[in-house]
Every structure is written in C-alpha cells, then in structure tokens.
C-alpha atoms as a PDB file:
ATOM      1  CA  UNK A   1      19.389  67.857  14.002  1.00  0.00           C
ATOM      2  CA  UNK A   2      20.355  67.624  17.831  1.00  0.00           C
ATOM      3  CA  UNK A   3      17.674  69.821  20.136  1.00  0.00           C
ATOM      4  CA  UNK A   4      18.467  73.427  20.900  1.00  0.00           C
ATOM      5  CA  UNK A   5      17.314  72.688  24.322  1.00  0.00           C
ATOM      6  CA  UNK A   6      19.663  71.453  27.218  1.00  0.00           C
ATOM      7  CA  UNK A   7      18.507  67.936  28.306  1.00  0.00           C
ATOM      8  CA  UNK A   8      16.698  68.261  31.387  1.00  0.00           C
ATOM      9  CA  UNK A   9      16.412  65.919  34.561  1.00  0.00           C
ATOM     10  CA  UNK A  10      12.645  66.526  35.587  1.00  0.00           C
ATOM     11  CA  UNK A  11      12.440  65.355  39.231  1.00  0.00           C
ATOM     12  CA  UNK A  12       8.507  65.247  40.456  1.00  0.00           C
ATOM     13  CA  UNK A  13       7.879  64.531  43.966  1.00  0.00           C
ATOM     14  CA  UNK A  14       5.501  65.772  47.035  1.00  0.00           C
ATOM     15  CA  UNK A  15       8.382  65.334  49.467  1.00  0.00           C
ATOM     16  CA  UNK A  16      10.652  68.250  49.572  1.00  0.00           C
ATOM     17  CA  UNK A  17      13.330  66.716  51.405  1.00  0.00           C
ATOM     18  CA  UNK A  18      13.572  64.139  48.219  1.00  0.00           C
ATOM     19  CA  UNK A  19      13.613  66.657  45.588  1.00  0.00           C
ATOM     20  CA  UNK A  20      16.112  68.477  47.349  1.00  0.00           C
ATOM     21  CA  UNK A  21      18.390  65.444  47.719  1.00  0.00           C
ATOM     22  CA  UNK A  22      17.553  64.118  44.408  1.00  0.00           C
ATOM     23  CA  UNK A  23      18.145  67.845  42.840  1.00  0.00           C
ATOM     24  CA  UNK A  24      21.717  68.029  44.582  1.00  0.00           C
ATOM     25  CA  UNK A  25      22.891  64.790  43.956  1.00  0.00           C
ATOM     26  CA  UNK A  26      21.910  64.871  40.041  1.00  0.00           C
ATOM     27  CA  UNK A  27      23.376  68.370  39.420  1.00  0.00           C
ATOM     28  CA  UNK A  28      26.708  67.217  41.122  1.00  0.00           C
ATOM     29  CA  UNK A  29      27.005  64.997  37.867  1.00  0.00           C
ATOM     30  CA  UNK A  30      26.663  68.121  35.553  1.00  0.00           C
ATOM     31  CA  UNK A  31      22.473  67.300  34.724  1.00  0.00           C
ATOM     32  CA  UNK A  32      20.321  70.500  34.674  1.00  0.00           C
ATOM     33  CA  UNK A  33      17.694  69.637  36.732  1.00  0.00           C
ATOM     34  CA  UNK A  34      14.047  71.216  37.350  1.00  0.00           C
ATOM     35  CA  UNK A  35      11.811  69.843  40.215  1.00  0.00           C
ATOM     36  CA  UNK A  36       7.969  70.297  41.076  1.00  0.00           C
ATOM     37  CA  UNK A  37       6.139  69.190  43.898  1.00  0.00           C
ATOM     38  CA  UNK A  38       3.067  67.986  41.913  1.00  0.00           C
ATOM     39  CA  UNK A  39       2.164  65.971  38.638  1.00  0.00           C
ATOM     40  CA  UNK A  40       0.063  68.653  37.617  1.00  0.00           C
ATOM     41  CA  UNK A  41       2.324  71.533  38.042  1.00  0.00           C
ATOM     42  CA  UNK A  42       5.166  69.476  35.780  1.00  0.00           C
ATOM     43  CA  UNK A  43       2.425  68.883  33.253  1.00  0.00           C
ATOM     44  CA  UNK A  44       1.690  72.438  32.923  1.00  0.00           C
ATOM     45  CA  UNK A  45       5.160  73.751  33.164  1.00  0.00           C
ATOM     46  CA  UNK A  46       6.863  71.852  30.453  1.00  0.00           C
ATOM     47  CA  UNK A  47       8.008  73.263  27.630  1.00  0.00           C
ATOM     48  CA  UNK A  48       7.364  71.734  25.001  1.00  0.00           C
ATOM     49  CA  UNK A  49      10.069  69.672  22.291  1.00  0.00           C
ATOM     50  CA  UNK A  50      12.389  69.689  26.065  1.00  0.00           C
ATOM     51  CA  UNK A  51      14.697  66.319  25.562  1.00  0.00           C
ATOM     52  CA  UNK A  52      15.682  64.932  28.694  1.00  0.00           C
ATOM     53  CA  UNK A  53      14.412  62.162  30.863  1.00  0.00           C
ATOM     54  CA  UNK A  54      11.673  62.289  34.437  1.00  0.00           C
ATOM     55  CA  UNK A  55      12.121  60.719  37.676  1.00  0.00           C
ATOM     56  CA  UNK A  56       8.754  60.710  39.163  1.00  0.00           C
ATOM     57  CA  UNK A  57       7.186  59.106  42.903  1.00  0.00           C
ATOM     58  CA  UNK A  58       4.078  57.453  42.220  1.00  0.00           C
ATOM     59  CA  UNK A  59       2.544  58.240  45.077  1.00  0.00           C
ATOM     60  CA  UNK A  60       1.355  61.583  45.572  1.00  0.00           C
ATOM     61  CA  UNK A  61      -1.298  63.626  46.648  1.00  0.00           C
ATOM     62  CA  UNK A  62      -4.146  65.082  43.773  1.00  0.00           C
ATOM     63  CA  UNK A  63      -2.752  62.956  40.516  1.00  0.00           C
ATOM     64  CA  UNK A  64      -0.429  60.198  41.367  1.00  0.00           C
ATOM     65  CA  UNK A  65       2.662  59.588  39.228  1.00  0.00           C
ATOM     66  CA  UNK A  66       1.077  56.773  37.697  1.00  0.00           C
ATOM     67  CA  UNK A  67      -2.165  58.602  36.225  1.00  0.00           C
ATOM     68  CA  UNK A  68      -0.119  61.261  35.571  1.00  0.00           C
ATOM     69  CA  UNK A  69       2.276  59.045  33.647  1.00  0.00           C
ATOM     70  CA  UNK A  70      -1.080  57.835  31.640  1.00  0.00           C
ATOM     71  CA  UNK A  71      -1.102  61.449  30.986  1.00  0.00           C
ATOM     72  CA  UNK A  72       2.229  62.454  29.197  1.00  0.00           C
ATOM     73  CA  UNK A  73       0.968  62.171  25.755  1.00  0.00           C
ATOM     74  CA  UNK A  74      -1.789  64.640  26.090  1.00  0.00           C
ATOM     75  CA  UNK A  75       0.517  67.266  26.945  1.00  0.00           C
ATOM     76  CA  UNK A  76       3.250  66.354  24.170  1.00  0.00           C
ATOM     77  CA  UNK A  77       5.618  64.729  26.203  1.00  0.00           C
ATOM     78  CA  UNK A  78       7.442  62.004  24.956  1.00  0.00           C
ATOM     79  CA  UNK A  79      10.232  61.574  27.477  1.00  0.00           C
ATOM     80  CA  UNK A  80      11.720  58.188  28.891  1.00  0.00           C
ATOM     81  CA  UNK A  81       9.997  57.901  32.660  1.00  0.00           C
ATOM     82  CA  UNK A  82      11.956  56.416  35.886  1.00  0.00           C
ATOM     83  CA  UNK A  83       9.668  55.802  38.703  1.00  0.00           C
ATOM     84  CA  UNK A  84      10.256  56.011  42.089  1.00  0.00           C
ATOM     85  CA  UNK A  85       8.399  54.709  45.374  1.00  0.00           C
ATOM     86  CA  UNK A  86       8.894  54.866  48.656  1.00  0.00           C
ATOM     87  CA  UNK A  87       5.774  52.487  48.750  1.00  0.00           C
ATOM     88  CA  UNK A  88       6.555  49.774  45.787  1.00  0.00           C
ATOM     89  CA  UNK A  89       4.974  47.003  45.264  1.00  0.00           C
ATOM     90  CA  UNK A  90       4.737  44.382  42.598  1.00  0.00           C
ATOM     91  CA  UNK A  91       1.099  45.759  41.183  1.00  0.00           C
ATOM     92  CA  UNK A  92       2.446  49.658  40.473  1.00  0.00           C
ATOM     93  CA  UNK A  93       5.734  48.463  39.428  1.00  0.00           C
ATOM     94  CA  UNK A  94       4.341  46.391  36.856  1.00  0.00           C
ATOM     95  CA  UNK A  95       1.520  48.654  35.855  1.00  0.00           C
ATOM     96  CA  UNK A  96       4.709  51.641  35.752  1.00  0.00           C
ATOM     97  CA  UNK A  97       6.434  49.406  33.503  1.00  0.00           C
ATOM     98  CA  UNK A  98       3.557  48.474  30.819  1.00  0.00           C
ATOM     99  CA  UNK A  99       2.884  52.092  30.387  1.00  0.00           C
ATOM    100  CA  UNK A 100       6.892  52.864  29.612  1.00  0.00           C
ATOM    101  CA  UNK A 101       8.663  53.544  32.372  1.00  0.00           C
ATOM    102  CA  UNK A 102      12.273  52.979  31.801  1.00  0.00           C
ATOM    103  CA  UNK A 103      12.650  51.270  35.632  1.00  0.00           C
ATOM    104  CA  UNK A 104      10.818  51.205  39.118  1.00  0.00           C
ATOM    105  CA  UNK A 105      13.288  51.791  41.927  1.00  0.00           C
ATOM    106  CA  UNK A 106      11.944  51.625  45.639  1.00  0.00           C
ATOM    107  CA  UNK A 107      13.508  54.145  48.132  1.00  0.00           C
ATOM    108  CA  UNK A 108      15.976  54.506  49.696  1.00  0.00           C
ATOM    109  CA  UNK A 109      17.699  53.437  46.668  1.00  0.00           C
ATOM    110  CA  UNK A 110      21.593  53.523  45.616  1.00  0.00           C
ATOM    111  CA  UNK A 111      22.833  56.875  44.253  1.00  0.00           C
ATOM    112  CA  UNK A 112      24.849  55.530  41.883  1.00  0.00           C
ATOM    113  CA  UNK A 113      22.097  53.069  40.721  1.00  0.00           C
ATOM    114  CA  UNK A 114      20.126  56.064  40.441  1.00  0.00           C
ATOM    115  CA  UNK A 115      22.284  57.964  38.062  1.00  0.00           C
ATOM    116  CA  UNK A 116      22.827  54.636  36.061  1.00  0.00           C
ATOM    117  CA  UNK A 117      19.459  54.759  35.592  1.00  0.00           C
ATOM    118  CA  UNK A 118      19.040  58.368  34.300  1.00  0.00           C
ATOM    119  CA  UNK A 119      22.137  58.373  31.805  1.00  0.00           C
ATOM    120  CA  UNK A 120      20.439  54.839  30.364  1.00  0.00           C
ATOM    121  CA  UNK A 121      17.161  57.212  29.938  1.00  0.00           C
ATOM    122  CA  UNK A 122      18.828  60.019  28.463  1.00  0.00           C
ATOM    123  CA  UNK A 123      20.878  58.150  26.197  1.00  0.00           C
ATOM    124  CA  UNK A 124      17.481  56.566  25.034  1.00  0.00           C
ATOM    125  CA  UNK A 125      15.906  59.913  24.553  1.00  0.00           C
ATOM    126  CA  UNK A 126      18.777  60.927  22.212  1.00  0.00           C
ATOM    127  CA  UNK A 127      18.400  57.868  20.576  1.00  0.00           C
ATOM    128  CA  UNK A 128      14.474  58.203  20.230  1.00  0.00           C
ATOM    129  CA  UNK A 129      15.116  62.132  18.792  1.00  0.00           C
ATOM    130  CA  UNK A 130      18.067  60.963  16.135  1.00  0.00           C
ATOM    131  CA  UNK A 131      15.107  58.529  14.630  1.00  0.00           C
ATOM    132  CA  UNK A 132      12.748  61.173  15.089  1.00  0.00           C
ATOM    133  CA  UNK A 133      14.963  63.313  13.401  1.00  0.00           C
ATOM    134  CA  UNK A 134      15.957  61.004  10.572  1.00  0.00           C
ATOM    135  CA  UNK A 135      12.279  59.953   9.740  1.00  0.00           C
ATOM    136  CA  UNK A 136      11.449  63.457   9.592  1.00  0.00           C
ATOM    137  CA  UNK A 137      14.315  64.442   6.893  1.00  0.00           C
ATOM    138  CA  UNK A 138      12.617  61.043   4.619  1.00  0.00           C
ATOM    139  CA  UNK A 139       9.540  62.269   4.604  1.00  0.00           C
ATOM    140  CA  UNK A 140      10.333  65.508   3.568  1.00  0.00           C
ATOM    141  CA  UNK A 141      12.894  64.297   0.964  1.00  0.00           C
ATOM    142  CA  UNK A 142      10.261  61.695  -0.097  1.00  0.00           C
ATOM    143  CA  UNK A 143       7.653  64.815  -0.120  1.00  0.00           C
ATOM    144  CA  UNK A 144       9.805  66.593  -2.407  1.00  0.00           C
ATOM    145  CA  UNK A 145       9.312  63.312  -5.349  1.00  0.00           C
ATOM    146  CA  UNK A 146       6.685  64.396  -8.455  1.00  0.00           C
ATOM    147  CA  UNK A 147       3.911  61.862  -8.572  1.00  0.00           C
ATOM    148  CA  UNK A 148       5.599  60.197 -11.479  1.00  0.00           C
ATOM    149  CA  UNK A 149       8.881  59.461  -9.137  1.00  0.00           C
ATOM    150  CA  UNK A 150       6.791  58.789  -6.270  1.00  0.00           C
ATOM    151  CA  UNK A 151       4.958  56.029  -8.798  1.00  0.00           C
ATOM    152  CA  UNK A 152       8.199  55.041  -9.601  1.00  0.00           C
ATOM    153  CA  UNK A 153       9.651  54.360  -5.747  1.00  0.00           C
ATOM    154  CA  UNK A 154       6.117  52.421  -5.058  1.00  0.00           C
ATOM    155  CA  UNK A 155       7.284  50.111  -7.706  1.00  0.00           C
ATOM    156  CA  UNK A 156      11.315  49.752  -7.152  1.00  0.00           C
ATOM    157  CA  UNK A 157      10.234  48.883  -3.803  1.00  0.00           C
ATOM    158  CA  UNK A 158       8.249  46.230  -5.020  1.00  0.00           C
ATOM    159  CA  UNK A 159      10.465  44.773  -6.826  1.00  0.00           C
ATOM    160  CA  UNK A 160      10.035  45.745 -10.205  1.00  0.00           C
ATOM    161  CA  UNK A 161      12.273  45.806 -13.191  1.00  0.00           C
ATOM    162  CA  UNK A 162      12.485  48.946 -14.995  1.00  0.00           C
ATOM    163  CA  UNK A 163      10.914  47.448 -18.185  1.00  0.00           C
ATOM    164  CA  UNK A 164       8.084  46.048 -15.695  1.00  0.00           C
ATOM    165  CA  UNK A 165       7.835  49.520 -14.527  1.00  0.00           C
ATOM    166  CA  UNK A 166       7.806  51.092 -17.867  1.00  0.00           C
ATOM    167  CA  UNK A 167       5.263  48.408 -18.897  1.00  0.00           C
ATOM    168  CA  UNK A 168       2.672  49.201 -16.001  1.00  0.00           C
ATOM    169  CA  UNK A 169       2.852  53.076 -16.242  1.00  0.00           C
ATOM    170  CA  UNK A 170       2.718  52.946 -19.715  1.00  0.00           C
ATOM    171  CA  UNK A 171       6.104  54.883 -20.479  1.00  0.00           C
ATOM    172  CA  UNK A 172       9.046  54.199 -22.345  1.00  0.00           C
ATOM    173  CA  UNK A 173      12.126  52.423 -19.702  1.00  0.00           C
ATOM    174  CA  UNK A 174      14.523  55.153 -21.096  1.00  0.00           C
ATOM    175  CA  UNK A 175      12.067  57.678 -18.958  1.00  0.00           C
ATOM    176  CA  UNK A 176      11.599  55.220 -16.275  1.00  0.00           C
ATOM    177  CA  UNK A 177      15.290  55.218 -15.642  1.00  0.00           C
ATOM    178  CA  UNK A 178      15.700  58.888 -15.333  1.00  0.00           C
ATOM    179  CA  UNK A 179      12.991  59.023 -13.190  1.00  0.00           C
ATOM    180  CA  UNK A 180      14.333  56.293 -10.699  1.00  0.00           C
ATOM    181  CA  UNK A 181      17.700  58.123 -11.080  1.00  0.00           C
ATOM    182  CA  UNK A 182      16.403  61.172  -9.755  1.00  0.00           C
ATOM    183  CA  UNK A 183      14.146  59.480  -6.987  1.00  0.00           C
ATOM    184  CA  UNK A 184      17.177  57.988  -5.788  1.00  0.00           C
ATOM    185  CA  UNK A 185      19.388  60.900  -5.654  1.00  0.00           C
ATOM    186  CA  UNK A 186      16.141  62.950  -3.812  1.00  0.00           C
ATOM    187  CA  UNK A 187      15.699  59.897  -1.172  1.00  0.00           C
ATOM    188  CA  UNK A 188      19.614  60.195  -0.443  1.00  0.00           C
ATOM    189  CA  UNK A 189      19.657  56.798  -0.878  1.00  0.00           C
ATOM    190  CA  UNK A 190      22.991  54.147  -1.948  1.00  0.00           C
ATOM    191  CA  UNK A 191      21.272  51.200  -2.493  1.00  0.00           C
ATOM    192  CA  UNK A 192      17.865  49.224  -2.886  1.00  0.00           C
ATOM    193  CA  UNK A 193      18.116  47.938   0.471  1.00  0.00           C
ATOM    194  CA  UNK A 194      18.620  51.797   1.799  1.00  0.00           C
ATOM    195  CA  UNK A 195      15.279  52.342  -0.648  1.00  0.00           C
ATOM    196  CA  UNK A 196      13.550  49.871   1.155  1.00  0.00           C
ATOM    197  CA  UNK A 197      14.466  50.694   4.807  1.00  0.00           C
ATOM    198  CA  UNK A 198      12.993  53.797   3.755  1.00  0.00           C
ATOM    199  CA  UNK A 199       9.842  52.659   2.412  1.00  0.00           C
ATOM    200  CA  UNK A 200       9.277  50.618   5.545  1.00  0.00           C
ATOM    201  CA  UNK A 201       9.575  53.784   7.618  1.00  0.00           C
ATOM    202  CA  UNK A 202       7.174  55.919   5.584  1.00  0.00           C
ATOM    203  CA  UNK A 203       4.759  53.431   5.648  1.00  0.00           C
ATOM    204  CA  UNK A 204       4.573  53.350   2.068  1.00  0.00           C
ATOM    205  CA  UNK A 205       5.136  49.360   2.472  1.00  0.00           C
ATOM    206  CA  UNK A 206       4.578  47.544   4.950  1.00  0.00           C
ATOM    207  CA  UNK A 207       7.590  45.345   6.594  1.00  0.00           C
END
C-alpha cells in the first residue's frame, strides 16, 4: 500500500548558506524538502513511517553526520542516506558507505549529480517500502492458515507429496488436498515456486 506521507528530501547541515542552496535547488525539481541545522534536531523531529531519502554533511558540530547516521535505527528511521562533505576523505567516505549511505559526494559538487543522486535514493526507498509492504500482506495471509494448513505449507514446501503428507500427519490425502487447496488460495499463491518464494521470506525455510 503506497505511504500516505509525501516523500520528503531531509537536508541536515550546520551551514545555513548550504541548506538554503540545497533547499532551493531541490524544491525547483518539485521535492518537498525539510532542513535542520543539527543531527539531533532531525532525529527528534522526524515523524515517524516518513518515506523519502536524507542528504546529510558529516561534519558538524555536537553529533556529526556519521554518528548520527550510526544512529538512524534507534529512532525508526529507515531511509536511504546521501552524504555530503565539504571535508571528504577516503576514511569517512568509506566508513559512510559501510554503514549504508547510498553515495559520498564532496562539495562543491554538480547540481545535477546531486539530484541524480536523490531520485536513485528515492526510487530505492519506494522500492524498499513495496517489499516492506508485500512481506507484510504474507505474513498476515500466512497468519490467517489453521495449524493444520500451516502443517500442511511446512511440508509442500519441502517437497512432499500429498500421500507423504497424509502419511506423516496421520490423515487421509483426500483431507490433505483440501487443506493444501485452501492454504494456497489464503497465501494468494499460483504456483509452488510462488509457495516457496514465500516460505523463504517468512523465514519458515531457509533459502
């Protein structure tokens, strides 16, 4: 189900001057954009479930972009990161990119590269939430299955026939076929492969 919420550009720098030219520049392209001048005060005023993507200067003063990066899942937020530095070097970029960040770009950098950069984020934020959503409508679709159907998918996923299914529950295959038949039509699935896939996500077997 697509967010409620407008994607968001978060832009989170000390330097006015760059959040000013950052905010003008990104809103020119049609992005809503919200800007604070420290890590902490973007940490504290996010709202929670936003989809969008942050641009964020590792250098600042109280917690850097970096920590604060460290910091995103405490608060809930699971948003793609761009990092900017007016200060790069080889050390923060690659310690930017282990934790996640989607790029490190050094100022001044290329406005167009910039905005590359941001629609690549937000199209893999939508991406992330469509999973996210998907895996969320499986689990409560394979919530919904009795215990007997949920027996049932453990085994089809297996591999099992529906004799060796019948055999190892210790019912008759004529029941073991209704109950796969109605498993199936609860998962939403077409085929065993689909069944599988679906498994695999759960975690009810392992890939």
């Amino acid at each position: 189900m697509p967010n409620a919420m407008p994607e968001t550009l978060y832009v989170v720098d000390d330097d006015a001057d760059v959040r000013d030219s950052l905010q003008w520049l990104l809103e020119s392209v049609g992005l809503h954009v919200i800007s604070y001048d420290t890590a902490l005060a973007f940490l504290q005023g996010y709202t929670a479930g936003a989809c969008g993507c942050i641009v964020m200067d590792v250098r600042m003063p109280g917690l850097s972009g970096i920590n604060a990066q460290k910091q995103l899942p405490d608060y809930g937020i699971d948003l793609p990161v761009i990092m900017i530095s007016a200060h790069g070097n080889i050390d923060m970029a690659v310690t930017a990119m282990t934790q996640g960040a989607v790029t490190f770009l050094q100022k001044p950098f290329d406005d167009q590269a910039l905005i590359d950069h941001v629609q690549h984020a937000l199209e893999k934020d939508r991406a992330h939430r469509l999973r996210q959503g998907a895996l969320s409508g499986r689990k409560q679709r394979y919530e919904s299955l009795t215990k007997r159907e949920r027996q049932v998918f453990e085994q089809v996923v297996a591999g099992l026939s529906n004799q060796e299914i019948a055999d190892k529950l210790g019912i008759n295959r004529k029941t073991v076929e209704g109950h796969r038949a109605n498993m199936l039509a609860k998962m939403a699935v077409g085929s065993l492969a689909e069944l599988v896939q679906a498994a695999v996500s759960l975690g009810v077997v392992s890939s």
